[in-house]
N, C-alpha and C. Protein backbone atom coordinates (compact mmCIF):
# COMPACT_ATOMS: atom_id res chain seq x y z
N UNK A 1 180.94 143.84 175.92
CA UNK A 1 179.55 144.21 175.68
C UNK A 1 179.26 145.52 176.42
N UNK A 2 178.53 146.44 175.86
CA UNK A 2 178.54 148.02 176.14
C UNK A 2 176.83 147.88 176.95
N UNK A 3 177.09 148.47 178.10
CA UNK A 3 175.56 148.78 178.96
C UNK A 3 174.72 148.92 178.06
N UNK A 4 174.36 149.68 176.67
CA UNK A 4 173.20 149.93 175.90
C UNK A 4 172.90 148.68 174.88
N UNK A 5 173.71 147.69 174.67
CA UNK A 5 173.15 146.81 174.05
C UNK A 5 172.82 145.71 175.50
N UNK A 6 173.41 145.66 176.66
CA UNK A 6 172.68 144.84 177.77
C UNK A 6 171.39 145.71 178.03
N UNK A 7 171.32 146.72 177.90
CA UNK A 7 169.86 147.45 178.20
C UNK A 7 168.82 147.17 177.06
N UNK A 8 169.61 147.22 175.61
CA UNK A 8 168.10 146.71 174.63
C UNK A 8 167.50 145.10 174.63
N UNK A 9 168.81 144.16 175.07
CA UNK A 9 168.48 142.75 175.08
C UNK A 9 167.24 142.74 176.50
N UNK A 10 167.67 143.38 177.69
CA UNK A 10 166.78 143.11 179.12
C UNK A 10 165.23 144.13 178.32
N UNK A 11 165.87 145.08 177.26
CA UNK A 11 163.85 145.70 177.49
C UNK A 11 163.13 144.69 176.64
N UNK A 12 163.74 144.13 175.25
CA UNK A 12 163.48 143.00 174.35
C UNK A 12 162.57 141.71 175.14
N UNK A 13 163.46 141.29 176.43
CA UNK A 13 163.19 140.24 176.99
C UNK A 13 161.92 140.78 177.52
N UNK A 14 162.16 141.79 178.05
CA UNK A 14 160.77 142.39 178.91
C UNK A 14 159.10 142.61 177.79
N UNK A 15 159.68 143.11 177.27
CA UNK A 15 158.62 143.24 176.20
C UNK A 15 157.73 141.89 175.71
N UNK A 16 158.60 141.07 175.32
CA UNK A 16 158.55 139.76 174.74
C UNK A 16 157.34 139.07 176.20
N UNK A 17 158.47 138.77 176.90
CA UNK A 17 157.89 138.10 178.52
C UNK A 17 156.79 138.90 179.56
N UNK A 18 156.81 139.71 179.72
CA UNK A 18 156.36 140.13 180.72
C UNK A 18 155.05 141.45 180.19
N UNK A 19 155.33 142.13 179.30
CA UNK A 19 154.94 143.05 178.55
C UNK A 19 154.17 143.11 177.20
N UNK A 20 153.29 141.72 176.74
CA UNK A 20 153.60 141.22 175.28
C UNK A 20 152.03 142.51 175.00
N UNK A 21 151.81 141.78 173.91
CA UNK A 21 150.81 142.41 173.18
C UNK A 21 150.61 144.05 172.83
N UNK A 22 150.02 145.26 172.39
CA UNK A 22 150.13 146.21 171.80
C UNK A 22 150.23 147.19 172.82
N UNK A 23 149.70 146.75 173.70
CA UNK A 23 149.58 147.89 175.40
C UNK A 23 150.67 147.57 175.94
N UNK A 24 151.98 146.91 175.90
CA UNK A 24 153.00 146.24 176.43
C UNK A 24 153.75 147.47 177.09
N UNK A 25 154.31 148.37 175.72
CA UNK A 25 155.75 149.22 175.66
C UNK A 25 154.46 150.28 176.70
N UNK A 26 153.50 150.88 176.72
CA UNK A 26 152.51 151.42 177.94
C UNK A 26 152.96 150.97 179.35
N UNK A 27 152.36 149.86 179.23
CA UNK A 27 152.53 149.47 180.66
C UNK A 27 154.21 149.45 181.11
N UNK A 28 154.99 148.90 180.32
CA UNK A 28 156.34 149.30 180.63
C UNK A 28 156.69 150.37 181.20
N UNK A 29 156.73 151.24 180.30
CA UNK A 29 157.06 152.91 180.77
C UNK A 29 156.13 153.28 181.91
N UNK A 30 154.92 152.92 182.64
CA UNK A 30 154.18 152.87 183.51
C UNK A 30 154.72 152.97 185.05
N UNK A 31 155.39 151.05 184.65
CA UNK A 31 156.27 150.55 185.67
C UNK A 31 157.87 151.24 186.30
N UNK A 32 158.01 151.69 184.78
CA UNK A 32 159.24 152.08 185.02
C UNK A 32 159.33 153.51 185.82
N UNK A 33 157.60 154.06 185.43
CA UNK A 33 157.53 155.56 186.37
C UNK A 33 157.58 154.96 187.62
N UNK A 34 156.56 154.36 188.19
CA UNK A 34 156.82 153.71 189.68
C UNK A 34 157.93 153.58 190.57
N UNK A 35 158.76 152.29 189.32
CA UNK A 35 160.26 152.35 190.10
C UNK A 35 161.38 153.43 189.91
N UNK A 36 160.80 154.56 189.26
CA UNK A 36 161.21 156.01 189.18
C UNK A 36 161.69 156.23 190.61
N UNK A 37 160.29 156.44 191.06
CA UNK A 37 159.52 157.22 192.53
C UNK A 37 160.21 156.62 193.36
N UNK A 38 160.73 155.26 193.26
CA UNK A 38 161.28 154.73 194.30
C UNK A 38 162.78 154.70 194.56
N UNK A 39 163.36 154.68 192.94
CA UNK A 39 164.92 155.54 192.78
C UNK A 39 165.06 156.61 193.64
N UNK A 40 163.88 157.75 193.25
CA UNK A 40 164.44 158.79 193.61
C UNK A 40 164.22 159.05 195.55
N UNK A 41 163.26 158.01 196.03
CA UNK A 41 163.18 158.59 197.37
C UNK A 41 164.57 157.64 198.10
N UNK A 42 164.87 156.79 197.40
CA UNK A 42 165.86 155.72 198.19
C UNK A 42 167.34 157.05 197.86
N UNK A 43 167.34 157.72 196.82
CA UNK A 43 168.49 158.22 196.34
C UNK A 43 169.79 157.21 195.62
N UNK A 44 169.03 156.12 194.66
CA UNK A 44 170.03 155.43 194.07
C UNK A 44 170.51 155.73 192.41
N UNK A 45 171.50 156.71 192.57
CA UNK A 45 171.70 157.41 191.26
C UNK A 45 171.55 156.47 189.94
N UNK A 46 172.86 155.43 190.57
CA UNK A 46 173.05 154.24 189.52
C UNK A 46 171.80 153.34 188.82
N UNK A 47 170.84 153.70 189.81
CA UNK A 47 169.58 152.54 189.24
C UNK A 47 168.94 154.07 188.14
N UNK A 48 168.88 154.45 188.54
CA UNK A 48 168.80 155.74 187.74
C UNK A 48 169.09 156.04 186.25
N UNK A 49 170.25 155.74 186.23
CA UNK A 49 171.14 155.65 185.26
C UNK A 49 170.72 154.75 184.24
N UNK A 50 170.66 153.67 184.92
CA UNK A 50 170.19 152.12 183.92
C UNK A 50 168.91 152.34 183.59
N UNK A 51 167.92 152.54 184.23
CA UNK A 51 166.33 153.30 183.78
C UNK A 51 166.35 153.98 182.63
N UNK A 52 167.47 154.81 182.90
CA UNK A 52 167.49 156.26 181.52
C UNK A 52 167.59 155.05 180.41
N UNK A 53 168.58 154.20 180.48
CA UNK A 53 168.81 153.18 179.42
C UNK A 53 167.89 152.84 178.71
N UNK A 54 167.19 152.18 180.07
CA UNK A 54 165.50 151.55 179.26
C UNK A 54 164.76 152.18 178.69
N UNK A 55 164.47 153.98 179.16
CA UNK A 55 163.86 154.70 178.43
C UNK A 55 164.30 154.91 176.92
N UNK A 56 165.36 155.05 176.94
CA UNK A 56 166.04 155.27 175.52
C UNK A 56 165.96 153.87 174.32
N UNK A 57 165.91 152.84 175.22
CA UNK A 57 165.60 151.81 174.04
C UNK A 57 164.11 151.41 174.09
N UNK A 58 163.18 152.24 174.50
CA UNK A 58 161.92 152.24 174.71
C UNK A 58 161.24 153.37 173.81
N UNK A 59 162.04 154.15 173.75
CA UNK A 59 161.48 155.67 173.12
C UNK A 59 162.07 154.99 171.18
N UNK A 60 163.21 154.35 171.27
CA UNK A 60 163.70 153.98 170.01
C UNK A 60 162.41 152.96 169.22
N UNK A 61 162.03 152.18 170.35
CA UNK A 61 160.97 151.03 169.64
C UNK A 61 159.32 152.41 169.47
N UNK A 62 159.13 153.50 169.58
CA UNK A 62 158.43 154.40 169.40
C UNK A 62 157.14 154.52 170.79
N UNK A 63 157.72 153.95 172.06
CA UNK A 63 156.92 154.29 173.02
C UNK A 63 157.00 155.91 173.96
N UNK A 64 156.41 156.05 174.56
CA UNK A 64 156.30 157.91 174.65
C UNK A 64 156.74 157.93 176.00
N UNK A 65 158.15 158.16 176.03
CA UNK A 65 158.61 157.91 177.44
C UNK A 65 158.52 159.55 177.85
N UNK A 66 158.32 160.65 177.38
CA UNK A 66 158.51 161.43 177.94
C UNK A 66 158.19 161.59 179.46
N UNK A 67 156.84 162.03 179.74
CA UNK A 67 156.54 162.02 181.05
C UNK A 67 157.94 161.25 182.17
N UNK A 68 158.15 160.66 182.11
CA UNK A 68 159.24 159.96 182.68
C UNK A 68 160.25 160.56 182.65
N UNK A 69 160.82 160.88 181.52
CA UNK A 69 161.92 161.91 181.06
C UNK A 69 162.10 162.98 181.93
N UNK A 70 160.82 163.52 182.02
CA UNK A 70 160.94 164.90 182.35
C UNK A 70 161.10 165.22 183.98
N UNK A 71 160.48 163.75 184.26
CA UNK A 71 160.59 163.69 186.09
C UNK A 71 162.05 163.80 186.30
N UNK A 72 163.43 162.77 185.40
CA UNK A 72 164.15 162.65 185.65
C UNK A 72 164.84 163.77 185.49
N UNK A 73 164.24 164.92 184.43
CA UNK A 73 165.23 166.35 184.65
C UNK A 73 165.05 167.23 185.69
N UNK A 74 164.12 167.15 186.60
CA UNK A 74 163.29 167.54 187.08
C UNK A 74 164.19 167.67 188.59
N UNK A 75 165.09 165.71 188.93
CA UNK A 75 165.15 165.49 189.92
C UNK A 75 166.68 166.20 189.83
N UNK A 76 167.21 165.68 188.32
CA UNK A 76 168.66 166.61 188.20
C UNK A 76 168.68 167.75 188.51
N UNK A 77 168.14 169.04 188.10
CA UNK A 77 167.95 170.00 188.27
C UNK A 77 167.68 170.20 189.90
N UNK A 78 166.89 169.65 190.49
CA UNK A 78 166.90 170.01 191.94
C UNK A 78 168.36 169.33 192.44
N UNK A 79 168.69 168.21 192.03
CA UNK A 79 170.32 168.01 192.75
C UNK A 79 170.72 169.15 192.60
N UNK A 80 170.87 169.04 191.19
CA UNK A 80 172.13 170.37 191.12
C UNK A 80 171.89 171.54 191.88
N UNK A 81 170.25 171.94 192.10
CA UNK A 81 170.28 173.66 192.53
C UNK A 81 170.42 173.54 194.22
N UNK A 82 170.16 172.32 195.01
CA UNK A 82 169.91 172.26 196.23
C UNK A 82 171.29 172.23 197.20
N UNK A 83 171.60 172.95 198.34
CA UNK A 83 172.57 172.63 198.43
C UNK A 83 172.74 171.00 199.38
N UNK A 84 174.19 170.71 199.50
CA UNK A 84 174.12 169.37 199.93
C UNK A 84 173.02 169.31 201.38
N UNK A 85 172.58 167.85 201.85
CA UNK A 85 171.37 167.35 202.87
C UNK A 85 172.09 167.61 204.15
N UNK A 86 171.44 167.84 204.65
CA UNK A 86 171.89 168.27 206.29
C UNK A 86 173.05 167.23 207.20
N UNK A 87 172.40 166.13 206.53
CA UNK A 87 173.08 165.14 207.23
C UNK A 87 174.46 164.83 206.62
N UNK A 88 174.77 165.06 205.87
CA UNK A 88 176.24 164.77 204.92
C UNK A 88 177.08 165.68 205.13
N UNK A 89 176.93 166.47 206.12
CA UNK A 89 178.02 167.40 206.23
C UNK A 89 178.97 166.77 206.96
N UNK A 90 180.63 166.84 206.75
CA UNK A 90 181.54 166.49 207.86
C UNK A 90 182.42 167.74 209.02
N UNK A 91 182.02 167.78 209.65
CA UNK A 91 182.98 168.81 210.19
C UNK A 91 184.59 168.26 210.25
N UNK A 92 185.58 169.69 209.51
CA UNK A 92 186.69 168.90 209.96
C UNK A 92 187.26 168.93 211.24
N UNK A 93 188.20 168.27 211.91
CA UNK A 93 188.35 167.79 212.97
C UNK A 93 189.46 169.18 213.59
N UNK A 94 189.34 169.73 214.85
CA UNK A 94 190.20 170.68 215.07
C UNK A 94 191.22 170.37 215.85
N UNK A 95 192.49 170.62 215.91
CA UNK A 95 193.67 170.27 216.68
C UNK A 95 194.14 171.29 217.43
N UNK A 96 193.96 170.58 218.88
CA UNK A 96 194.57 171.79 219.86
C UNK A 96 195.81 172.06 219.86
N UNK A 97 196.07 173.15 220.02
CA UNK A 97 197.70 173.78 220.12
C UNK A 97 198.40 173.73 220.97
């Protein structure tokens, strides 16, 4: 079973359960900005990843994920242009002669 059909069965369920009626796929994409904000300050790429999922089988059922979208190019684009965090640097180790 391929991540994008486990991602349309969990938004299905969500929709159905948690999300029902015409304001549902709204409030979804809502939530999903929230736990955006919280991806991105924790720095968990992978949850990241699976989000994009949900957006994509969210935008397929015709909800307007952009706004969301655009945060997430937003945060790529600063990975990519920033250089690495202060703290992740390793110095390598020097050997006396």
């Amino acid at each position: 079973m391929d991540p994008y059909t486990i991602a349309r069965a969990i938004v299905e369920r969500h929709l159905r359960d948690t999300y029902p009626g015409p304001d549902g796929k709204a409030a979804y994409v809502a939530a999903l900005n929230r736990d955006l904000d919280t991806l991105i300050r924790r720095g968990q790429d992978g949850g990241i990843v699976g989000l994009a999922m949900f957006l994509r089988v969210l935008k397929e059922k015709g909800a307007d994920v952009e706004p969301v979208v655009n945060k997430i190019r937003a945060y790529l684009d600063a990975m990519t242009s920033a250089p690495p965090a202060a703290g992740r640097r390793r110095k390598t180790r020097r050997r006396h002669k």
